[in-house]
PDB file of N, CA and C in Angstrom:
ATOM      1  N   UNK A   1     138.259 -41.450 173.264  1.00  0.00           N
ATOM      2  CA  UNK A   1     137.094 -42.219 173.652  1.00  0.00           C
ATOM      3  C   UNK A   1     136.890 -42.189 175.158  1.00  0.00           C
ATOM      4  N   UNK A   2     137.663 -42.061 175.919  1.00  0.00           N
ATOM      5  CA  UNK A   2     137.792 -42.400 177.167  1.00  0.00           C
ATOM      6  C   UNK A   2     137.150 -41.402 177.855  1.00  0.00           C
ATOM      7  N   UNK A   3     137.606 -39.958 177.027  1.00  0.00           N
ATOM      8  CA  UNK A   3     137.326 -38.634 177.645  1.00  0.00           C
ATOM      9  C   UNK A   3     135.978 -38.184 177.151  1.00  0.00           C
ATOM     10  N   UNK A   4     135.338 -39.398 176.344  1.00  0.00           N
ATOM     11  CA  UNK A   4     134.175 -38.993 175.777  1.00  0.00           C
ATOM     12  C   UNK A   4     133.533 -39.476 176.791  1.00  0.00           C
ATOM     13  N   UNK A   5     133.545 -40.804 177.512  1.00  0.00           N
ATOM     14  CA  UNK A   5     132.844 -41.535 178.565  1.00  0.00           C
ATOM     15  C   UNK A   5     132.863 -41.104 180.157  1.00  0.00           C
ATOM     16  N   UNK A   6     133.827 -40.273 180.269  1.00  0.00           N
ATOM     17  CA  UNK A   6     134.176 -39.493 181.368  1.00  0.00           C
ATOM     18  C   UNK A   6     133.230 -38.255 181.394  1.00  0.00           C
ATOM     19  N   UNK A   7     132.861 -37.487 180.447  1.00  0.00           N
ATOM     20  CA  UNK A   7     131.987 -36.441 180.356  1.00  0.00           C
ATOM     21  C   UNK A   7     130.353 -36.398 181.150  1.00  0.00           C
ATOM     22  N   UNK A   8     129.723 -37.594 180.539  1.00  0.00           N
ATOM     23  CA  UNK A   8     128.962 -37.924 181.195  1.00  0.00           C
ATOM     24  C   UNK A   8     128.926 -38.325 182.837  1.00  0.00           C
ATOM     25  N   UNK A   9     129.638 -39.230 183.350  1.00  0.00           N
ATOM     26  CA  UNK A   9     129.868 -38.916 184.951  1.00  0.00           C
ATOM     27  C   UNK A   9     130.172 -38.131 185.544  1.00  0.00           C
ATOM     28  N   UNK A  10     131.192 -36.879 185.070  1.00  0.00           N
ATOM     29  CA  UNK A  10     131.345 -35.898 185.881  1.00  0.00           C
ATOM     30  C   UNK A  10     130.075 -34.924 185.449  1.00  0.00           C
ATOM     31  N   UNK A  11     128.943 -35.292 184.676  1.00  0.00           N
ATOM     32  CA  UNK A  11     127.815 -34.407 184.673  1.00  0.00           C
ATOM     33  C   UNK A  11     126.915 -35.219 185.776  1.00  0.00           C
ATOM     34  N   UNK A  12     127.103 -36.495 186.008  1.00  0.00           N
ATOM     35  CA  UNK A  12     125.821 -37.255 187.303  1.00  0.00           C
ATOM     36  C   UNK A  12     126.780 -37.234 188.237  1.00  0.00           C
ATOM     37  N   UNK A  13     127.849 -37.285 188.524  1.00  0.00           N
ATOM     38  CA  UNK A  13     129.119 -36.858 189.319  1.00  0.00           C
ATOM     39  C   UNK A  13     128.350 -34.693 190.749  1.00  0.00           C
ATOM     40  N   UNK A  14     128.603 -33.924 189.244  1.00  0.00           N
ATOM     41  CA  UNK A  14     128.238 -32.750 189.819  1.00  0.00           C
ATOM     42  C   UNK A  14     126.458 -32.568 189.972  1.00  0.00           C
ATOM     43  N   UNK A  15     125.900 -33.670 189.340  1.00  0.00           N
ATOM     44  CA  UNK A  15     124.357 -33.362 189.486  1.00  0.00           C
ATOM     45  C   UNK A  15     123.586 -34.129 190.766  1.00  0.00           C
ATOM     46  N   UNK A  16     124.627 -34.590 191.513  1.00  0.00           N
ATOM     47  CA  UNK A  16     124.259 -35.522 193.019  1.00  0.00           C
ATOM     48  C   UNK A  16     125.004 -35.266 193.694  1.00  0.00           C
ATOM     49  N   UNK A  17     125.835 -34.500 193.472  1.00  0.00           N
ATOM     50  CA  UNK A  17     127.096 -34.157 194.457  1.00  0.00           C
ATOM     51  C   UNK A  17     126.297 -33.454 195.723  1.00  0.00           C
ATOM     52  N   UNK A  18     126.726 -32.946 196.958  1.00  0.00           N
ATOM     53  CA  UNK A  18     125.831 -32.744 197.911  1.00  0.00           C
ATOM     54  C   UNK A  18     126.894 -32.469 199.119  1.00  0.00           C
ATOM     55  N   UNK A  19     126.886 -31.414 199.469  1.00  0.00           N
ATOM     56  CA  UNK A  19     127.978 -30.915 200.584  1.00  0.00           C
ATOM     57  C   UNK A  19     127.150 -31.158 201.736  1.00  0.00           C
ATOM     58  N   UNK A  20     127.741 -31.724 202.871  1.00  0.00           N
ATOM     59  CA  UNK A  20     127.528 -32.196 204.318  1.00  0.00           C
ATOM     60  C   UNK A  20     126.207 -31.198 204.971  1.00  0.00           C
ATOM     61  N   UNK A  21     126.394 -29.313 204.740  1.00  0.00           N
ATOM     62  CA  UNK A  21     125.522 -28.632 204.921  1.00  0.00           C
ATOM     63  C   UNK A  21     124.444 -28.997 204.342  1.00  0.00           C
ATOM     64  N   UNK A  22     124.278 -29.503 203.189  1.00  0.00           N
ATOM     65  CA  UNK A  22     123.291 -29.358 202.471  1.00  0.00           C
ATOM     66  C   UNK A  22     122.498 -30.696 203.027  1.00  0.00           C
ATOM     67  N   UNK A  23     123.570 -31.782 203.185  1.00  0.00           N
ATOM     68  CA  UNK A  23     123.144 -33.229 203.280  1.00  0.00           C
ATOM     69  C   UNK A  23     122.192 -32.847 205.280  1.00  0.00           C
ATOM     70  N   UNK A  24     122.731 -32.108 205.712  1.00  0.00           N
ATOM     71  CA  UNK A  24     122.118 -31.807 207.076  1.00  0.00           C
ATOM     72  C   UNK A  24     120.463 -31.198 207.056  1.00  0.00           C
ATOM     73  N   UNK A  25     120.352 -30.158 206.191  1.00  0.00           N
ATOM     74  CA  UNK A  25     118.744 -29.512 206.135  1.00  0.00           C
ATOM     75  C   UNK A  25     118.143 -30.574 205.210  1.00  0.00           C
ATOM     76  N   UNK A  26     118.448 -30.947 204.389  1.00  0.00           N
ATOM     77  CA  UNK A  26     117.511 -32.587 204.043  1.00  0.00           C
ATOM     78  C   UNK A  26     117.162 -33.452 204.542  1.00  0.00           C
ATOM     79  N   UNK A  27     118.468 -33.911 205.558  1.00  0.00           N
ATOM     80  CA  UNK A  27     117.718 -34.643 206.536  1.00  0.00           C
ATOM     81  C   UNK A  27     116.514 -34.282 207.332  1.00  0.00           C
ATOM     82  N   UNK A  28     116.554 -33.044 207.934  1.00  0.00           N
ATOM     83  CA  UNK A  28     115.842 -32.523 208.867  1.00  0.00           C
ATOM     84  C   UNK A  28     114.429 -32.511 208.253  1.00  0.00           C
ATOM     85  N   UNK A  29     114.527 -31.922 206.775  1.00  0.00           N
ATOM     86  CA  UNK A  29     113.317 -31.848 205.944  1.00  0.00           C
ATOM     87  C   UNK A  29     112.990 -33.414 205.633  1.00  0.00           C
ATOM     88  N   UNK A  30     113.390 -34.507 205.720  1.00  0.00           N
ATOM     89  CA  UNK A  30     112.876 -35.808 205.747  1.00  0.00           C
ATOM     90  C   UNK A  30     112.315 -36.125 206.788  1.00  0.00           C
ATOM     91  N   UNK A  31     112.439 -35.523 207.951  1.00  0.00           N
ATOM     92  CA  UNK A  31     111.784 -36.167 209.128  1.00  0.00           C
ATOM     93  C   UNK A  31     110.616 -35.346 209.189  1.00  0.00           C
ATOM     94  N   UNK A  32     110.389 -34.570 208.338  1.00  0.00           N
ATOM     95  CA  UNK A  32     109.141 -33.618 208.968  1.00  0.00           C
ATOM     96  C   UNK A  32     107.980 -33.793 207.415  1.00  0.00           C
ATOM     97  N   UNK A  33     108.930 -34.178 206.810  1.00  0.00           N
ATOM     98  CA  UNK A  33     107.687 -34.662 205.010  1.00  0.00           C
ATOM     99  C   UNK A  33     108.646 -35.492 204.369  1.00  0.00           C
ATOM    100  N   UNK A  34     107.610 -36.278 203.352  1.00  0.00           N
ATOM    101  CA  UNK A  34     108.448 -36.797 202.073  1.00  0.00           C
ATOM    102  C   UNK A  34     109.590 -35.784 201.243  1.00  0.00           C
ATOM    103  N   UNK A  35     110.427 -36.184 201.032  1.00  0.00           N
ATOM    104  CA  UNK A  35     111.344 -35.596 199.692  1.00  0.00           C
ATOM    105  C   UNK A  35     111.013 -36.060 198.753  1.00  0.00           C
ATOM    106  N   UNK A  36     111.134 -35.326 197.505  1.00  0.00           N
ATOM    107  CA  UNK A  36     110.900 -35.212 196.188  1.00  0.00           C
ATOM    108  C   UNK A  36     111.423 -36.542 195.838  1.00  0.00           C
ATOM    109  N   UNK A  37     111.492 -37.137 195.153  1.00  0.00           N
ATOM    110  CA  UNK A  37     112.606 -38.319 194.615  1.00  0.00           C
ATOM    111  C   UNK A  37     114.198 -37.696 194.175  1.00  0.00           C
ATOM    112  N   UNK A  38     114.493 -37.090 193.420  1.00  0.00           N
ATOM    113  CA  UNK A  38     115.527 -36.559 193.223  1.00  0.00           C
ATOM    114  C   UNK A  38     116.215 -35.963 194.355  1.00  0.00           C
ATOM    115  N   UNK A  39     115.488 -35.309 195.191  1.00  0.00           N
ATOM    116  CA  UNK A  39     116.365 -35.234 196.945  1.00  0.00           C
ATOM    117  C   UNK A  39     116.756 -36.715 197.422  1.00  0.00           C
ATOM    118  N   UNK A  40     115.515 -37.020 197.698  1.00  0.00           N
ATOM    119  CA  UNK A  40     115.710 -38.183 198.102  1.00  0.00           C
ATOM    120  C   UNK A  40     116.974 -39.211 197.561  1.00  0.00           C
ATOM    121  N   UNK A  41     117.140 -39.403 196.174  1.00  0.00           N
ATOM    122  CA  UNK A  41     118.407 -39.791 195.652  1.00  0.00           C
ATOM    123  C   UNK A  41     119.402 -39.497 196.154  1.00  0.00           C
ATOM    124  N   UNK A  42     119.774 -38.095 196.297  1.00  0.00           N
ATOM    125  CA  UNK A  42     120.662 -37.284 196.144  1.00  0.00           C
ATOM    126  C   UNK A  42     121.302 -37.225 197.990  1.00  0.00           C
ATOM    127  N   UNK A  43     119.704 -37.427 199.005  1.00  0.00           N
ATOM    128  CA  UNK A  43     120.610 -37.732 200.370  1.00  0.00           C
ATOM    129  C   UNK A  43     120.840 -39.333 200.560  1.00  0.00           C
ATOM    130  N   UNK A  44     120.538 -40.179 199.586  1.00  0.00           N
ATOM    131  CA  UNK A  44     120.650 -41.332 200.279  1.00  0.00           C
ATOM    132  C   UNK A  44     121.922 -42.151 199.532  1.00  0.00           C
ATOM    133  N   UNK A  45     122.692 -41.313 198.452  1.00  0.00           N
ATOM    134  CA  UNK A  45     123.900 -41.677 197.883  1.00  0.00           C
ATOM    135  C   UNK A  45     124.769 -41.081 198.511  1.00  0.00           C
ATOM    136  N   UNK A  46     124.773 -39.816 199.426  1.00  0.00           N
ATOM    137  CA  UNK A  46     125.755 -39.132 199.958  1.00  0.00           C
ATOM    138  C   UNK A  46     125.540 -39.640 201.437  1.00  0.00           C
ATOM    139  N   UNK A  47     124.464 -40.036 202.226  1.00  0.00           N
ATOM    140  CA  UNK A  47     124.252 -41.148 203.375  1.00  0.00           C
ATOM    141  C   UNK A  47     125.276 -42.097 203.217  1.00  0.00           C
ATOM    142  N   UNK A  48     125.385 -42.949 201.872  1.00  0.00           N
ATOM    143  CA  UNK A  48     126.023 -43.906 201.560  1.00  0.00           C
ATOM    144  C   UNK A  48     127.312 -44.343 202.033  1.00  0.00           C
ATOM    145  N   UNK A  49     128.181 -42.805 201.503  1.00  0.00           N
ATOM    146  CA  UNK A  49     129.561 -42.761 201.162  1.00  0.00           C
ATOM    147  C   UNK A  49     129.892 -42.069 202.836  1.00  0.00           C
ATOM    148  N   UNK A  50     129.272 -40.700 203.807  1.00  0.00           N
ATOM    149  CA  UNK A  50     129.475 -40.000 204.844  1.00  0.00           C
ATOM    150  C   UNK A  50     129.054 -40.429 205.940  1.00  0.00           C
ATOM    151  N   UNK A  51     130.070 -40.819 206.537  1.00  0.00           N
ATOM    152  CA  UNK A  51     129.659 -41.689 207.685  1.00  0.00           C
ATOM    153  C   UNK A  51     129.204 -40.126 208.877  1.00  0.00           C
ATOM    154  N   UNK A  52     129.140 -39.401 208.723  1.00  0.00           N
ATOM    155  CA  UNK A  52     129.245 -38.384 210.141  1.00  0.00           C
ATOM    156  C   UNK A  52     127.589 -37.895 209.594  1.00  0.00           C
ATOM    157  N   UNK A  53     127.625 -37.695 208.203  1.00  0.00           N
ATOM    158  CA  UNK A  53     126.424 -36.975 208.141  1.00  0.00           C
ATOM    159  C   UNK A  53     125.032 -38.112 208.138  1.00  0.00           C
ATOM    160  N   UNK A  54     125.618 -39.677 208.222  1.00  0.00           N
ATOM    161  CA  UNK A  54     124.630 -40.725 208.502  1.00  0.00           C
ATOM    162  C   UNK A  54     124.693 -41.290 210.063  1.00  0.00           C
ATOM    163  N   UNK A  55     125.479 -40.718 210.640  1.00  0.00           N
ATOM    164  CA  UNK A  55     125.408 -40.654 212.554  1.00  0.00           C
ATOM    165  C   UNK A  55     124.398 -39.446 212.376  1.00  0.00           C
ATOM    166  N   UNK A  56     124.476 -38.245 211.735  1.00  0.00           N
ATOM    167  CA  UNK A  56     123.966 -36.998 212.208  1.00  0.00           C
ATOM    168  C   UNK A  56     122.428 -37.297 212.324  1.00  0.00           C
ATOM    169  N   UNK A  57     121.668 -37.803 210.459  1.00  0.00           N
ATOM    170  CA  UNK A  57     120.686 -38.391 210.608  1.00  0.00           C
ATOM    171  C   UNK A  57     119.874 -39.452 211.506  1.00  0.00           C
ATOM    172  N   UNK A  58     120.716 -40.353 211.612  1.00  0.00           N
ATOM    173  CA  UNK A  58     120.563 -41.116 212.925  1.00  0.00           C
ATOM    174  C   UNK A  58     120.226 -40.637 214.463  1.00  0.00           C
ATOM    175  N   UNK A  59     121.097 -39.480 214.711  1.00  0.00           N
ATOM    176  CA  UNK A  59     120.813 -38.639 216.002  1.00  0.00           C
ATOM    177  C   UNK A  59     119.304 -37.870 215.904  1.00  0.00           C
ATOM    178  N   UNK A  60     119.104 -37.816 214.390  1.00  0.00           N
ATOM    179  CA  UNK A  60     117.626 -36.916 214.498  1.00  0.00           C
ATOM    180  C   UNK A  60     116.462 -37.553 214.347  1.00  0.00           C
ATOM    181  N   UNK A  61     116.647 -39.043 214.096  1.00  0.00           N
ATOM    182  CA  UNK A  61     115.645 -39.604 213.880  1.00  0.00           C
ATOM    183  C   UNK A  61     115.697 -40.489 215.825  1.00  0.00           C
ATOM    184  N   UNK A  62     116.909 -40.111 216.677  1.00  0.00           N
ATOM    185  CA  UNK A  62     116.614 -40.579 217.963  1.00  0.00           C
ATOM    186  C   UNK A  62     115.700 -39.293 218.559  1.00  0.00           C
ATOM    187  N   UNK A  63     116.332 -38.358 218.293  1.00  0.00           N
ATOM    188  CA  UNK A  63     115.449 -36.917 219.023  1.00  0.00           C
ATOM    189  C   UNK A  63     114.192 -37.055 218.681  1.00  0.00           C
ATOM    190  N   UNK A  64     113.678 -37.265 217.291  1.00  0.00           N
ATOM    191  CA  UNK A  64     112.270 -36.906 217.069  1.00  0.00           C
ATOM    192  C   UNK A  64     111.523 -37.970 218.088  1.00  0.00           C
ATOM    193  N   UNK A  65     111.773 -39.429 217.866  1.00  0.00           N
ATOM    194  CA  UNK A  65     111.125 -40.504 218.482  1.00  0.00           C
ATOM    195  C   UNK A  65     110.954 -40.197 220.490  1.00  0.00           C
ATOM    196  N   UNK A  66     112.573 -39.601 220.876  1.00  0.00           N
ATOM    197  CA  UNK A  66     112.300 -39.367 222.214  1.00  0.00           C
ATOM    198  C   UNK A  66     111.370 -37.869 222.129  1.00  0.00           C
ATOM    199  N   UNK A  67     111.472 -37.277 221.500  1.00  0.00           N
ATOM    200  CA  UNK A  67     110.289 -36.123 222.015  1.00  0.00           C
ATOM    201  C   UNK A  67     108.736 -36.393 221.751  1.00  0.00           C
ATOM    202  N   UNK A  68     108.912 -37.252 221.043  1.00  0.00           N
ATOM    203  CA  UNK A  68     107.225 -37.800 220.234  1.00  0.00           C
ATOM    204  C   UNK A  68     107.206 -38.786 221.961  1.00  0.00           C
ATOM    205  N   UNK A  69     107.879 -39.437 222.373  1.00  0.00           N
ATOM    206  CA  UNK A  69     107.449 -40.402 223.501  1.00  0.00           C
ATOM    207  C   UNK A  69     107.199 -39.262 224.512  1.00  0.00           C
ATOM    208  N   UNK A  70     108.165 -38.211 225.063  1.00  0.00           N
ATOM    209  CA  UNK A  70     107.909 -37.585 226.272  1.00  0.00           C
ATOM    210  C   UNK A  70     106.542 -36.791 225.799  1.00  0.00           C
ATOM    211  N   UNK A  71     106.708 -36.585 224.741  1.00  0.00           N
ATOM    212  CA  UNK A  71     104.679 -36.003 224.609  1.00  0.00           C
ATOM    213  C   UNK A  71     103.741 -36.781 225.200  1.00  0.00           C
ATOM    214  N   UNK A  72     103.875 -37.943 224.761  1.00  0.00           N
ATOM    215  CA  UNK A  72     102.711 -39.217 225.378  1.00  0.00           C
ATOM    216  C   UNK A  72     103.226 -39.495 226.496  1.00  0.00           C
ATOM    217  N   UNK A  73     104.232 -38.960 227.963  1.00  0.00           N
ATOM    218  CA  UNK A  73     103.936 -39.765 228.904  1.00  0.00           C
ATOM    219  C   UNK A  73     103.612 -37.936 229.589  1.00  0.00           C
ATOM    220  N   UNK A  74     103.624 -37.193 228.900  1.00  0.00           N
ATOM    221  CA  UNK A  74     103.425 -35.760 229.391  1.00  0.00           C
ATOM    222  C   UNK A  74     101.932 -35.727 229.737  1.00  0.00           C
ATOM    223  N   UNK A  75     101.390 -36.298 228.926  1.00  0.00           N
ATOM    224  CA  UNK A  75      99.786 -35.923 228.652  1.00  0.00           C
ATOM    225  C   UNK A  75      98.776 -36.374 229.528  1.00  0.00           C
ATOM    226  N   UNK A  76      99.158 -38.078 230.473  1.00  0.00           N
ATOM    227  CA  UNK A  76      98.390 -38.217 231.063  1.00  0.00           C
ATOM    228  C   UNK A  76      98.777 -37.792 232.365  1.00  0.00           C
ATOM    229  N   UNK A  77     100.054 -37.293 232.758  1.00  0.00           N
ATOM    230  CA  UNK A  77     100.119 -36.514 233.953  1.00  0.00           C
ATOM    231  C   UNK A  77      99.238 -35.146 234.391  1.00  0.00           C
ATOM    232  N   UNK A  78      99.373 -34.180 232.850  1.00  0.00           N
ATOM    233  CA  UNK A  78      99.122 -32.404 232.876  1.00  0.00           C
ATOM    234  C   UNK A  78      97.197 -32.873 232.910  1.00  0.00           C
ATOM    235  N   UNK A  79      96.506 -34.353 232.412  1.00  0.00           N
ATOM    236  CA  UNK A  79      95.159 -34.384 232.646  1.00  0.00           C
ATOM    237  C   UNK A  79      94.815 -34.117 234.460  1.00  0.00           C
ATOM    238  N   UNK A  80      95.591 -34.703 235.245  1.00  0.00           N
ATOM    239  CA  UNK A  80      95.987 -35.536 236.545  1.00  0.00           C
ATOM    240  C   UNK A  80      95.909 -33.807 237.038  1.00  0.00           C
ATOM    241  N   UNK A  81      96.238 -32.713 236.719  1.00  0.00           N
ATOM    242  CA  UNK A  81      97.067 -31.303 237.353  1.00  0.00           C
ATOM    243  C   UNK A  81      95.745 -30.692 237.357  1.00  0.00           C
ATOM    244  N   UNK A  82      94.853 -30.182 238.079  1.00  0.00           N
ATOM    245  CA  UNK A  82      94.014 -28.642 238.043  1.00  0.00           C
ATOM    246  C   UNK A  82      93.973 -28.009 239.609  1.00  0.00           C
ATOM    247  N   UNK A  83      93.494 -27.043 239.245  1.00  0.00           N
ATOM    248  CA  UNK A  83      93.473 -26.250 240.627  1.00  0.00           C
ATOM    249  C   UNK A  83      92.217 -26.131 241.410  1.00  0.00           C
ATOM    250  N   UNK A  84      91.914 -26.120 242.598  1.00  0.00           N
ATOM    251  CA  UNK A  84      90.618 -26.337 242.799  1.00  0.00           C
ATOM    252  C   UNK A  84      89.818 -24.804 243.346  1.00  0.00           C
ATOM    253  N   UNK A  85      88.606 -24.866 242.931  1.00  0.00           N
ATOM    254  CA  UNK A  85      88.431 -23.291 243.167  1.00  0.00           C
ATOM    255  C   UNK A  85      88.363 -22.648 244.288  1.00  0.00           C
ATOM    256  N   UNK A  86      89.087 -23.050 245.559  1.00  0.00           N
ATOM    257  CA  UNK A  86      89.138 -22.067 246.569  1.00  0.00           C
ATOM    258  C   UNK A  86      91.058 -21.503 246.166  1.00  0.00           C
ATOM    259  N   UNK A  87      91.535 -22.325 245.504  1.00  0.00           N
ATOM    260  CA  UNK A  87      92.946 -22.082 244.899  1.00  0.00           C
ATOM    261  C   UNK A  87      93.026 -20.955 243.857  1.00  0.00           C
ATOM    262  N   UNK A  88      92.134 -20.933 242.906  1.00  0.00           N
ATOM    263  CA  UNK A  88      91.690 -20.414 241.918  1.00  0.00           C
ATOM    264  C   UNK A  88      91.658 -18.988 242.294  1.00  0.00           C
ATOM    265  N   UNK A  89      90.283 -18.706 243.276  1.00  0.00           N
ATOM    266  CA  UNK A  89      90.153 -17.338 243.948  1.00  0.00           C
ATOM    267  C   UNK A  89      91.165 -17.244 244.812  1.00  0.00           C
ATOM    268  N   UNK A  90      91.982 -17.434 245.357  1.00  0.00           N
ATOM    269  CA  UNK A  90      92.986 -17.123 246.267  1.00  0.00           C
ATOM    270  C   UNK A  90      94.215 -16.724 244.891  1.00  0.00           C
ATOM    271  N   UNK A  91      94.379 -17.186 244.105  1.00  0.00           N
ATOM    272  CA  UNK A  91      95.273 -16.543 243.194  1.00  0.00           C
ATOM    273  C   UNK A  91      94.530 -15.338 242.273  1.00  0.00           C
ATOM    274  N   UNK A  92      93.426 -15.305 242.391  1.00  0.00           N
ATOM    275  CA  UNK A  92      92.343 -13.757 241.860  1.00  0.00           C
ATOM    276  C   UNK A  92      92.844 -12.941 242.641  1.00  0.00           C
ATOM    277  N   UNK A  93      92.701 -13.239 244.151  1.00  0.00           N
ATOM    278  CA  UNK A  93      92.805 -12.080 245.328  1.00  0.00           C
ATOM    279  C   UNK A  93      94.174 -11.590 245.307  1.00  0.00           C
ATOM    280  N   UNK A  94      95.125 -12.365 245.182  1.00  0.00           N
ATOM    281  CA  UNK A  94      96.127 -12.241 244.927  1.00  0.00           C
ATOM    282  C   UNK A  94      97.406 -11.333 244.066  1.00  0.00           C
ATOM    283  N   UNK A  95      96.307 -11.438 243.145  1.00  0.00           N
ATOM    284  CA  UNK A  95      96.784 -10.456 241.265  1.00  0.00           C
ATOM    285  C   UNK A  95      96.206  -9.182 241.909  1.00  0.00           C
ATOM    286  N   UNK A  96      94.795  -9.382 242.368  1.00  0.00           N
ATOM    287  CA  UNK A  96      93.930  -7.989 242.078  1.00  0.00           C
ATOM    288  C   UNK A  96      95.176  -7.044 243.446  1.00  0.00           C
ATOM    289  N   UNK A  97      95.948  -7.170 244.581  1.00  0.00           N
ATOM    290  CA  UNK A  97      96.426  -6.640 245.000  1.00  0.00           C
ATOM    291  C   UNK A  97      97.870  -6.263 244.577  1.00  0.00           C
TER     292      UNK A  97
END
């Protein structure tokens, strides 16, 4: 009986199981779209139990947020930047020699 009840978990056992590599490109693919539900299961039970591969996620959800901010303080500086056109033709004259 015992080994009858055991059968079944080591089938949801190997059907969520999820090696650290694998648990790494899911993450990455969560920050950029939804996961399926069954991914989704499958990284957030192995999140659960792996503490390195739930620092790892953590580190990528700090990167995305700091590069999404340096975009927005990028933008109103590069408006602030042009060249003025005696600059302009002086870098024409410049090439053409």
């Amino acid at each position: 009986m015992k080994k009858l009840l055991s059968l079944p978990i080591m089938f949801i056992e190997k059907l969520l199981k999820l090696s650290c590599r694998d648990v790494s490109a899911l993450a990455s693919e969560n920050l950029d779209h939804d996961l399926p539900f069954f991914k989704r299961l499958k990284l957030k039970l192995h999140l659960a139990i792996c503490g390195a591969c739930k620092n790892y996620q953590t580190q990528l959800e700090i990167l995305k947020r700091m590069c999404a901010s340096m975009g927005e303080e990028d933008s109103s500086v590069k408006q602030d930047i042009s060249l003025s056109s005696p600059a302009k033709e002086k870098i024409k004259k410049a090439l053409k020699h």
